[in-house]
PDB file of N, CA and C in Angstrom:
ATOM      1  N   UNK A   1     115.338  73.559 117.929  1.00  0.00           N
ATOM      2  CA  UNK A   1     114.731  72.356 117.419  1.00  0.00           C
ATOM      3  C   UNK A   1     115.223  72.106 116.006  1.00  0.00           C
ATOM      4  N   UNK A   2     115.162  71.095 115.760  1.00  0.00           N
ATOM      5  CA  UNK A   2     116.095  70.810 113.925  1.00  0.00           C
ATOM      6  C   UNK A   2     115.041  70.298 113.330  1.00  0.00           C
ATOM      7  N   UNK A   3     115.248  70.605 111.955  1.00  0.00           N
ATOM      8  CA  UNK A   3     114.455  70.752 111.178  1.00  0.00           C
ATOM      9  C   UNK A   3     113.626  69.376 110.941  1.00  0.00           C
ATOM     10  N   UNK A   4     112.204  69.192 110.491  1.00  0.00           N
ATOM     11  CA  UNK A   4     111.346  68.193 110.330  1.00  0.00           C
ATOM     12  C   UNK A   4     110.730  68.028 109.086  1.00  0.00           C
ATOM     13  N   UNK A   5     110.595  66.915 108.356  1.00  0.00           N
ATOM     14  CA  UNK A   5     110.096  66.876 106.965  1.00  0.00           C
ATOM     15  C   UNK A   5     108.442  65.625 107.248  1.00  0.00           C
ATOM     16  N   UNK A   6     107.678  67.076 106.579  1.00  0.00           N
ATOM     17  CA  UNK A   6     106.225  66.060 106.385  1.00  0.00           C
ATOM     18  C   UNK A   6     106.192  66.030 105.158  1.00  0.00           C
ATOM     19  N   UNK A   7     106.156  64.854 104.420  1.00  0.00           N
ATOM     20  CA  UNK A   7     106.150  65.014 103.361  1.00  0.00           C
ATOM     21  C   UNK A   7     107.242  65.663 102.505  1.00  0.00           C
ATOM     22  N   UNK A   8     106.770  66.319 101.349  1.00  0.00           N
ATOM     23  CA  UNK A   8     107.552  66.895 100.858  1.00  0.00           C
ATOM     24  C   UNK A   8     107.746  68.599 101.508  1.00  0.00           C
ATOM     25  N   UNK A   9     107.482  68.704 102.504  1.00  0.00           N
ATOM     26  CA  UNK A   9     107.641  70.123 103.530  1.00  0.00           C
ATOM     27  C   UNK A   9     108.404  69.874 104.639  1.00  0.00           C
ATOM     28  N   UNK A  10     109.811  70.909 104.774  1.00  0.00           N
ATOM     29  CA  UNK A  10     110.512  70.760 105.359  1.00  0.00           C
ATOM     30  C   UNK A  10     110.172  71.973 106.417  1.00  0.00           C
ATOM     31  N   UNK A  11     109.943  71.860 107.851  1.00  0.00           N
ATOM     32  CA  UNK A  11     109.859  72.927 108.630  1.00  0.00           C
ATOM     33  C   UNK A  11     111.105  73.160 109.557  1.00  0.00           C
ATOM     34  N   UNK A  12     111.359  74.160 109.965  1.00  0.00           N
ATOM     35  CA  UNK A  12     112.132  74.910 110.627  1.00  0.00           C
ATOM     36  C   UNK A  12     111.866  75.937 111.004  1.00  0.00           C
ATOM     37  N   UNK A  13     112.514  76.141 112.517  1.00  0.00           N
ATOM     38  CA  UNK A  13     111.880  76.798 113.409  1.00  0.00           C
ATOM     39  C   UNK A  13     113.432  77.954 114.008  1.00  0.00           C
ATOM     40  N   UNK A  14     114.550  77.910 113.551  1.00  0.00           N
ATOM     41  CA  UNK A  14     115.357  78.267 114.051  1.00  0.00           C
ATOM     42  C   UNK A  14     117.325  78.166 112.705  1.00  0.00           C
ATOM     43  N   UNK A  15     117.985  78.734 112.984  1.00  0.00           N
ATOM     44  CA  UNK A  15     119.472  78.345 112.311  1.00  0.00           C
ATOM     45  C   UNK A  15     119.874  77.413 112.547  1.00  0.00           C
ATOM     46  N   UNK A  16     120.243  76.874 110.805  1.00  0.00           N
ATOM     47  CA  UNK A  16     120.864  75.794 110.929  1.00  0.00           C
ATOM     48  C   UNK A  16     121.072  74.779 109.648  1.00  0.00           C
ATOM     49  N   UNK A  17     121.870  74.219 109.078  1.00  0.00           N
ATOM     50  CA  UNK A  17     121.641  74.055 108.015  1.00  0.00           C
ATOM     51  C   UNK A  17     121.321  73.036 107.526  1.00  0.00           C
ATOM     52  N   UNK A  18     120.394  73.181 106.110  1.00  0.00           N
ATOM     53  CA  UNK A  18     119.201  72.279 106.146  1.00  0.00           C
ATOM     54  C   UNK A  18     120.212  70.672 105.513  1.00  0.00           C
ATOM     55  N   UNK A  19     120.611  71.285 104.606  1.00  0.00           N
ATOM     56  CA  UNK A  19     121.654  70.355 103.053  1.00  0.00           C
ATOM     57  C   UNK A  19     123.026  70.857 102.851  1.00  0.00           C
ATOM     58  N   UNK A  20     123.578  69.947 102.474  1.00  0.00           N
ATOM     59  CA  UNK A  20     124.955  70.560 101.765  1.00  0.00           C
ATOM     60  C   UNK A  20     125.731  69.526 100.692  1.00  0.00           C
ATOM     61  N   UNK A  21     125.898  69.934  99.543  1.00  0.00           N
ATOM     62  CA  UNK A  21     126.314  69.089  99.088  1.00  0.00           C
ATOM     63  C   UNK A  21     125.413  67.683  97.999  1.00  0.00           C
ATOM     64  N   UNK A  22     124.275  68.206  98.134  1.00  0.00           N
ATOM     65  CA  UNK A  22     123.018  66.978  97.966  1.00  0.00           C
ATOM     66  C   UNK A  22     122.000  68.337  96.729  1.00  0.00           C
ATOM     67  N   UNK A  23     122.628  68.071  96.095  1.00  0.00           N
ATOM     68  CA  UNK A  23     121.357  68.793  94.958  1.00  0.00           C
ATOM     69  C   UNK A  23     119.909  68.445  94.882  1.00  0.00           C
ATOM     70  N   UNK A  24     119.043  69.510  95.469  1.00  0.00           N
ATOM     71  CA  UNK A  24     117.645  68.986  95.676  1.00  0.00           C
ATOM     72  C   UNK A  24     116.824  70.069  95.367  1.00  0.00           C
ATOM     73  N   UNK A  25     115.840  69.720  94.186  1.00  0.00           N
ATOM     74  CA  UNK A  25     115.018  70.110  93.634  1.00  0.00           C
ATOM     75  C   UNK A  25     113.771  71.275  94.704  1.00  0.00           C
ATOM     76  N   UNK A  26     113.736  72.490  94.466  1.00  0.00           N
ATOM     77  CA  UNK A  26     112.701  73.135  95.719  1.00  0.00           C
ATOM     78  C   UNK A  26     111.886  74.329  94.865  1.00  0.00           C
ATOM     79  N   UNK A  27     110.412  73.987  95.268  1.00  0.00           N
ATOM     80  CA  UNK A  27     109.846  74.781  94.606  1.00  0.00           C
ATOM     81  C   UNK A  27     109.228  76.073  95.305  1.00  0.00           C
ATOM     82  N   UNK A  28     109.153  75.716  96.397  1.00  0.00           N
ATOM     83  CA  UNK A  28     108.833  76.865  97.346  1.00  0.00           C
ATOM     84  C   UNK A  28     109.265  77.209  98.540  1.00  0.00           C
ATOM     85  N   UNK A  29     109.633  78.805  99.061  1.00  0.00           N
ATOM     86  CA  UNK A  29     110.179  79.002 100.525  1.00  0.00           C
ATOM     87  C   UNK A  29     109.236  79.799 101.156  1.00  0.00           C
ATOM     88  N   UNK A  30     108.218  79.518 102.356  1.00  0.00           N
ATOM     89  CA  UNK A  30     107.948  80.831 102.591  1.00  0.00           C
ATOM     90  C   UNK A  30     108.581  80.603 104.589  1.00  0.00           C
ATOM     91  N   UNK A  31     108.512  82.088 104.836  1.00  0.00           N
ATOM     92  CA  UNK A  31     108.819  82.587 105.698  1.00  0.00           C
ATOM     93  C   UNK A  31     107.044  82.510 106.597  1.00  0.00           C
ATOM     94  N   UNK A  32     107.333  81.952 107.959  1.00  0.00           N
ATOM     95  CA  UNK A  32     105.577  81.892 108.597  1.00  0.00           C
ATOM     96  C   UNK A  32     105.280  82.247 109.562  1.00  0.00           C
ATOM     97  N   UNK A  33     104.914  83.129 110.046  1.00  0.00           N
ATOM     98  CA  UNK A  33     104.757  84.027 111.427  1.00  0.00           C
ATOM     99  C   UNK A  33     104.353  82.828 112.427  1.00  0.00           C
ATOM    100  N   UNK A  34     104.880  81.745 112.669  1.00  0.00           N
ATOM    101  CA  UNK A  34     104.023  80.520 113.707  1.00  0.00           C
ATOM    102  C   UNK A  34     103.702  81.108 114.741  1.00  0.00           C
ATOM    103  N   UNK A  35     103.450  81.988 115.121  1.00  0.00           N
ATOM    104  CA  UNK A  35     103.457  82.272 116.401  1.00  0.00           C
ATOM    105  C   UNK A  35     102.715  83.988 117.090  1.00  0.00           C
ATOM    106  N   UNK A  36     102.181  84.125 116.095  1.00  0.00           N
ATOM    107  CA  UNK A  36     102.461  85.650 115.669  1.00  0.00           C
ATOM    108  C   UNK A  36     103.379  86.580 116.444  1.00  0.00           C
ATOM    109  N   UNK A  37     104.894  86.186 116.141  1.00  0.00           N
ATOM    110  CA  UNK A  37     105.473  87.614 117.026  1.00  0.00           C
ATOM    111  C   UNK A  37     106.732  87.738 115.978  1.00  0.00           C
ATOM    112  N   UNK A  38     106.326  88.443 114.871  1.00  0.00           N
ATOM    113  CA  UNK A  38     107.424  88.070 114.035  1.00  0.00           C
ATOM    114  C   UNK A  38     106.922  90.285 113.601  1.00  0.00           C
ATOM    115  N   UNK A  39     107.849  90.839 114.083  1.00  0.00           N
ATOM    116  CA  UNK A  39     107.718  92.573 113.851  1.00  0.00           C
ATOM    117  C   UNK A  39     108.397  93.086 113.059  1.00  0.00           C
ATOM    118  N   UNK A  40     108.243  94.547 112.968  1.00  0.00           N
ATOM    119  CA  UNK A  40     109.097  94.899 112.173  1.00  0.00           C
ATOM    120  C   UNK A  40     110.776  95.256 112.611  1.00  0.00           C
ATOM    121  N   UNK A  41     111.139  94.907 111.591  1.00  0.00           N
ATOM    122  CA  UNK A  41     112.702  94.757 111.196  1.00  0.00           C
ATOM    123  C   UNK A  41     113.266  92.789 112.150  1.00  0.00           C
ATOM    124  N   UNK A  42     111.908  92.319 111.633  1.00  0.00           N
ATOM    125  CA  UNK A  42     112.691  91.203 112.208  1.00  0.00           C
ATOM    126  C   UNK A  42     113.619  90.466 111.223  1.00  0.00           C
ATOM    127  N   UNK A  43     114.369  89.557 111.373  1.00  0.00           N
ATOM    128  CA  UNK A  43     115.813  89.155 110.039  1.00  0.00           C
ATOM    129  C   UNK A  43     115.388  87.718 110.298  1.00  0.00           C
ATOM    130  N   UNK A  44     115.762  87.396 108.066  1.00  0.00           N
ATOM    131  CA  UNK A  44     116.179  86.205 108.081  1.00  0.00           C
ATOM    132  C   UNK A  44     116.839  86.037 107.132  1.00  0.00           C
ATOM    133  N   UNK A  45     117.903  85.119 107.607  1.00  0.00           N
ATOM    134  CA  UNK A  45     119.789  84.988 106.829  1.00  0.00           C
ATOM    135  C   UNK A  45     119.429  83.720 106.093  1.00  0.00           C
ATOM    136  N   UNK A  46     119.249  83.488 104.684  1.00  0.00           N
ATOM    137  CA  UNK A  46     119.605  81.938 103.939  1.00  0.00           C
ATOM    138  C   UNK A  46     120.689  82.228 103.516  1.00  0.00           C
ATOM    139  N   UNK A  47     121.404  81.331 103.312  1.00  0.00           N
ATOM    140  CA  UNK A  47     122.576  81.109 102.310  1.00  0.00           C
ATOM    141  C   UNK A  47     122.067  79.794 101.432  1.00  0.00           C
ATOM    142  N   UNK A  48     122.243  80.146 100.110  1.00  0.00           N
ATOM    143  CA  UNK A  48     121.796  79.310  99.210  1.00  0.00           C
ATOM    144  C   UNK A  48     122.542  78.981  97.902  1.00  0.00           C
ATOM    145  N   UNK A  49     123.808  77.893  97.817  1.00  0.00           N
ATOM    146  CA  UNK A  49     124.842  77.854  96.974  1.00  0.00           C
ATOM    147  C   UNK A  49     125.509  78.659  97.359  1.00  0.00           C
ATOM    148  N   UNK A  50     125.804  79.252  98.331  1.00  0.00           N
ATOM    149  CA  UNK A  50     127.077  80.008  98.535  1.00  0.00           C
ATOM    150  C   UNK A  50     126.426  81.517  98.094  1.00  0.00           C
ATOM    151  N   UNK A  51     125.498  81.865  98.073  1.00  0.00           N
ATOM    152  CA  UNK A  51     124.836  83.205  97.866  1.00  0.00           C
ATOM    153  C   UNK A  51     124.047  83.676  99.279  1.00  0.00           C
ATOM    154  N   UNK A  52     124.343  84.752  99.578  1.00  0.00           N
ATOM    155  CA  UNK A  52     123.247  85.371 101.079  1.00  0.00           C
ATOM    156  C   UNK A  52     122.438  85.790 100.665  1.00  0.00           C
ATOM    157  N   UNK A  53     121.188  85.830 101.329  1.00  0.00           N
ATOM    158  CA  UNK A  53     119.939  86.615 101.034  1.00  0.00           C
ATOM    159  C   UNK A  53     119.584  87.067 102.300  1.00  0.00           C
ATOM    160  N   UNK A  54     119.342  88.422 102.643  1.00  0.00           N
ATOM    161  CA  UNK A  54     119.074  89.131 103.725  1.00  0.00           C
ATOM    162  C   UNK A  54     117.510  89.336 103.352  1.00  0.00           C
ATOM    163  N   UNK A  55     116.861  89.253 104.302  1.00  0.00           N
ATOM    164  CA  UNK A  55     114.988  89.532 104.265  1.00  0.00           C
ATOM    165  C   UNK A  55     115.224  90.301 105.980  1.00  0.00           C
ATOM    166  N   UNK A  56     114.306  91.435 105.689  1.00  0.00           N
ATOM    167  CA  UNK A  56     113.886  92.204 106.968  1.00  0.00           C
ATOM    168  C   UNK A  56     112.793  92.696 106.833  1.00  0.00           C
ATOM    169  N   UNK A  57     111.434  92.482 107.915  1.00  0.00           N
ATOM    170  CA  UNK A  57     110.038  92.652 107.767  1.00  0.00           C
ATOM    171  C   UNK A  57     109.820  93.735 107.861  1.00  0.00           C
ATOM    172  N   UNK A  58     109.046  94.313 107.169  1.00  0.00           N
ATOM    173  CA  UNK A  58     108.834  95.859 107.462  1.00  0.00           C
ATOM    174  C   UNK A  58     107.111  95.759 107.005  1.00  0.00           C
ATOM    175  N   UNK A  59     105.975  95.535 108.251  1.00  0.00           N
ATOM    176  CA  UNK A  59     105.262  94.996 107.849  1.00  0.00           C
ATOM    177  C   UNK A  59     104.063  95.980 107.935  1.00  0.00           C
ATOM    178  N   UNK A  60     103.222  96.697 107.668  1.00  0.00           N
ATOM    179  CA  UNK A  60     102.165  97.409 107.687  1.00  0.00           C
ATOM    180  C   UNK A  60     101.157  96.766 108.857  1.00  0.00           C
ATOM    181  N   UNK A  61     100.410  97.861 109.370  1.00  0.00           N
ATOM    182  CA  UNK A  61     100.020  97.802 110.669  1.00  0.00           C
ATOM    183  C   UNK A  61      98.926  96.262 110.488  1.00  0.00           C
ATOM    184  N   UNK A  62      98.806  95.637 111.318  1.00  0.00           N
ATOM    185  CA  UNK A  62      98.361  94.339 111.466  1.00  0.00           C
ATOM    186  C   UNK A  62      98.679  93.216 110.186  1.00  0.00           C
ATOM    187  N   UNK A  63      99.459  93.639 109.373  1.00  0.00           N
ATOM    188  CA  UNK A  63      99.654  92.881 108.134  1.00  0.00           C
ATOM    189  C   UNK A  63     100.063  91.733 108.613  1.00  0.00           C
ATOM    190  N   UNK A  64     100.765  91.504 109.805  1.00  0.00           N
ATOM    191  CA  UNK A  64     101.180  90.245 110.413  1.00  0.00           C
ATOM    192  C   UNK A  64     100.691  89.274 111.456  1.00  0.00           C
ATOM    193  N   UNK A  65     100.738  88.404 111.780  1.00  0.00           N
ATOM    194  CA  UNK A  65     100.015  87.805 112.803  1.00  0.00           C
ATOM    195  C   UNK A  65      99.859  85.995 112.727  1.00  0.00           C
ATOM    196  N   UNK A  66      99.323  84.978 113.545  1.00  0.00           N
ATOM    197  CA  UNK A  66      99.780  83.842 113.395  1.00  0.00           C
ATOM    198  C   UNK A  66      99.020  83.499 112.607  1.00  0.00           C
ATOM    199  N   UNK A  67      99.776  82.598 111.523  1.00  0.00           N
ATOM    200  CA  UNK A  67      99.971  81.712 110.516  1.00  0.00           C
ATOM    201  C   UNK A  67     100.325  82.431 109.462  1.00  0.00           C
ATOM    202  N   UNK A  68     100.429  83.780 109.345  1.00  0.00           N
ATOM    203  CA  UNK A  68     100.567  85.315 107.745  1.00  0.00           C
ATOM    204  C   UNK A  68     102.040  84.311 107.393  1.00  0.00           C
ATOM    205  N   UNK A  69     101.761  84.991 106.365  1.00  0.00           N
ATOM    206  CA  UNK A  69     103.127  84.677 105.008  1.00  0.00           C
ATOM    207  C   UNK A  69     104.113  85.653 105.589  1.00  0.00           C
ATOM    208  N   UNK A  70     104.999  85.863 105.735  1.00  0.00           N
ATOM    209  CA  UNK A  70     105.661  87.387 105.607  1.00  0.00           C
ATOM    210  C   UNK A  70     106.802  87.322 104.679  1.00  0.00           C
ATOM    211  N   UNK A  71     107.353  86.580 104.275  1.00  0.00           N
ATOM    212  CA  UNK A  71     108.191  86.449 102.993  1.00  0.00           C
ATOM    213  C   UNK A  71     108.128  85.416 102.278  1.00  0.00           C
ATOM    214  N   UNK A  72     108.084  85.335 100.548  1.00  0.00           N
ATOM    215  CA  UNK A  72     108.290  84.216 100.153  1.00  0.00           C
ATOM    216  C   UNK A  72     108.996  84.191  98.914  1.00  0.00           C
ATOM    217  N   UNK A  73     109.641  83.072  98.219  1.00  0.00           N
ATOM    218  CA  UNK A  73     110.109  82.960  96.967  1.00  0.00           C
ATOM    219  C   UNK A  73     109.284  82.020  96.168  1.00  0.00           C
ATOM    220  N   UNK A  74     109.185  81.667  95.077  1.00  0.00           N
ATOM    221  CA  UNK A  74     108.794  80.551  93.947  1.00  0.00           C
ATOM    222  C   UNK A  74     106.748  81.342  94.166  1.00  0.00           C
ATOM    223  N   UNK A  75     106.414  80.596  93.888  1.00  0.00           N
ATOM    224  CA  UNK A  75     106.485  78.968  93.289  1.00  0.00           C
ATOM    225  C   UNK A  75     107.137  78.620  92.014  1.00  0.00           C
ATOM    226  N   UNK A  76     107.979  77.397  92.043  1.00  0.00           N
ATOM    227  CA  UNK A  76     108.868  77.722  90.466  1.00  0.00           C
ATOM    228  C   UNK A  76     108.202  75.936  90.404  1.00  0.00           C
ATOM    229  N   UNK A  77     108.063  75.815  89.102  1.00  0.00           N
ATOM    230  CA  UNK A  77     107.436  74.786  88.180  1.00  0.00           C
ATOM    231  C   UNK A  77     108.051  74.548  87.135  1.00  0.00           C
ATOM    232  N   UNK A  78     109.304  74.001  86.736  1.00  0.00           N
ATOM    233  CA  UNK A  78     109.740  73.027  88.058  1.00  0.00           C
ATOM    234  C   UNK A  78     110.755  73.404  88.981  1.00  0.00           C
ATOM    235  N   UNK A  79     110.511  72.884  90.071  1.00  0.00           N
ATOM    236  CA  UNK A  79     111.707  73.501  91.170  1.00  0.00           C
ATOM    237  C   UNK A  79     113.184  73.687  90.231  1.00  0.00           C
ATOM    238  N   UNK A  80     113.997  74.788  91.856  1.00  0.00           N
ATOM    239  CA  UNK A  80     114.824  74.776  91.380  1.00  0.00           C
ATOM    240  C   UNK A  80     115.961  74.676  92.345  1.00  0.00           C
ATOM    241  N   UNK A  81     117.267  73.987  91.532  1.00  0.00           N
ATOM    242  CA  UNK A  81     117.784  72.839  92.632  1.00  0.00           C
ATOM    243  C   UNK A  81     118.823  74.131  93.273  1.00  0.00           C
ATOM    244  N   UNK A  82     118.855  73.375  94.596  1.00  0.00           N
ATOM    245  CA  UNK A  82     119.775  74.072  95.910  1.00  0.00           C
ATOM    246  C   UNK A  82     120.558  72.907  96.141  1.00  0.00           C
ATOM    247  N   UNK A  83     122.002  73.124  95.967  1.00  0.00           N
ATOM    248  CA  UNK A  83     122.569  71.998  96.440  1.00  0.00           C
ATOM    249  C   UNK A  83     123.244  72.012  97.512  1.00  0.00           C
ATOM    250  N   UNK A  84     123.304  73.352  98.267  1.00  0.00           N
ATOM    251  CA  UNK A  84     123.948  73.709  99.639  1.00  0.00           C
ATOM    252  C   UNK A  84     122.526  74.969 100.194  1.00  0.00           C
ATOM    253  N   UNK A  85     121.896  74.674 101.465  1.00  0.00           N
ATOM    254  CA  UNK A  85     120.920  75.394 102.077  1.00  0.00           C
ATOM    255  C   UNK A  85     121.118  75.430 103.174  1.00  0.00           C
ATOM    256  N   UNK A  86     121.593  76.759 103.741  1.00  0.00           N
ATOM    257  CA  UNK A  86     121.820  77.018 105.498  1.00  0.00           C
ATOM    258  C   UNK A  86     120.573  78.212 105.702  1.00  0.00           C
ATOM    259  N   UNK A  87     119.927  77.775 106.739  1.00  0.00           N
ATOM    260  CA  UNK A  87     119.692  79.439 108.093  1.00  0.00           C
ATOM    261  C   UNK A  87     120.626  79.948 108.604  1.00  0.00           C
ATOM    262  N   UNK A  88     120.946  81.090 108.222  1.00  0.00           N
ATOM    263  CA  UNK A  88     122.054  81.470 109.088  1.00  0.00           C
ATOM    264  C   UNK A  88     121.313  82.477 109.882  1.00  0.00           C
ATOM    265  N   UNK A  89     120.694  82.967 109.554  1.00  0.00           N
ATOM    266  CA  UNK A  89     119.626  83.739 111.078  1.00  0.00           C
ATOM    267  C   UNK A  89     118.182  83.628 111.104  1.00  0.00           C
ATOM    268  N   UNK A  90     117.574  83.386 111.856  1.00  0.00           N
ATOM    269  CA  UNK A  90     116.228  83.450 111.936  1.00  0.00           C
ATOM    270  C   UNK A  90     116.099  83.414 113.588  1.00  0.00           C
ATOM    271  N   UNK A  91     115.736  83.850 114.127  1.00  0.00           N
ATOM    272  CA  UNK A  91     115.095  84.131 115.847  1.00  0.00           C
ATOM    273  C   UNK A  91     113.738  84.091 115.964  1.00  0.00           C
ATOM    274  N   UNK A  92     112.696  84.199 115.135  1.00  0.00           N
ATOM    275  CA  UNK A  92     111.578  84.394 114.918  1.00  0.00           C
ATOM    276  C   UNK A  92     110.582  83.521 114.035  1.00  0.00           C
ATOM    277  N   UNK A  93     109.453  82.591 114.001  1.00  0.00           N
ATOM    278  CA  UNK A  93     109.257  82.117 113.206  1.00  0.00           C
ATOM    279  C   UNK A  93     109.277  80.895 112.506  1.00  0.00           C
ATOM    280  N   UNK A  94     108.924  80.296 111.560  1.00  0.00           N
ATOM    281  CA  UNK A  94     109.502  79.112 110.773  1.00  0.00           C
ATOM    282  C   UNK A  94     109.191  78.992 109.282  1.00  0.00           C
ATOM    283  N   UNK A  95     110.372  78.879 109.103  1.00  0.00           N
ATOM    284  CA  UNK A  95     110.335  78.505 107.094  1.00  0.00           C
ATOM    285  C   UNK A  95     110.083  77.268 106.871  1.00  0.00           C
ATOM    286  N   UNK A  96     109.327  77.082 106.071  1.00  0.00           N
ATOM    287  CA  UNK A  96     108.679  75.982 105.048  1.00  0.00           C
ATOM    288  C   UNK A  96     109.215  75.767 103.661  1.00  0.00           C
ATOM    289  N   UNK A  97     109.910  74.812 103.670  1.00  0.00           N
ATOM    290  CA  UNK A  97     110.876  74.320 102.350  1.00  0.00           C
ATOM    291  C   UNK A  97     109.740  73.496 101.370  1.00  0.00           C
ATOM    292  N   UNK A  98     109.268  73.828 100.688  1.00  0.00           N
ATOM    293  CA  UNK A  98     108.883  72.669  99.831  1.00  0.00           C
ATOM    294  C   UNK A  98     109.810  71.917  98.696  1.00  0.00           C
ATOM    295  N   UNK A  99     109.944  70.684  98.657  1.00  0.00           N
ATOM    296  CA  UNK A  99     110.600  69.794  97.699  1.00  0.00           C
ATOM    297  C   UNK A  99     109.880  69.079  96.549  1.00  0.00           C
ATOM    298  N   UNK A 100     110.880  69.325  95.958  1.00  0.00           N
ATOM    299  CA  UNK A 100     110.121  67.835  94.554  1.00  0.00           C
ATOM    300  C   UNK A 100     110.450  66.246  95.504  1.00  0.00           C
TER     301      UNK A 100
END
């Protein structure tokens, strides 16, 4: 499914890339168990400006479950701009982009 914007929240449910090229202000990422089946050592690949970031859950016994946080970055005040944003892995889950 490709990605959907409510508002200033961008959801995604799967790889794929969000922007490229378009400098856009972001103040928050989190990672969201939608579903609760998100375990341990599950992966998720951003590339952000040409930088990788590897995240792997390693989650304490029930720490997870549907709607839990399981990774996040910011909140940054004021955002901070991404001008190229890919998923390059996620199987599990959906990230929540927030924008200015």
């Amino acid at each position: 499914m490709a990605a959907t914007q409510h508002g200033n929240i961008i959801h995604c449910d799967g790889a794929e890339a969000l922007w490229a090229a378009r400098p856009t202000k972001v103040r928050l990422i989190q990672w969201i168990d939608n579903n609760g089946d998100l375990v341990h050592d599950s992966t998720l690949v951003l590339t952000l400006n040409g930088t990788t970031l590897t995240v792997k859950i390693q989650p304490l016994a029930n720490a997870l479950g549907f709607g839990a946080t399981a990774w996040q970055i910011g909140p940054f005040n004021p955002g901070f701009s991404i001008s190229d944003f890919t998923i390059t892995t996620m199987a599990t889950g959906e990230l929540h982009v927030w924008i200015d």
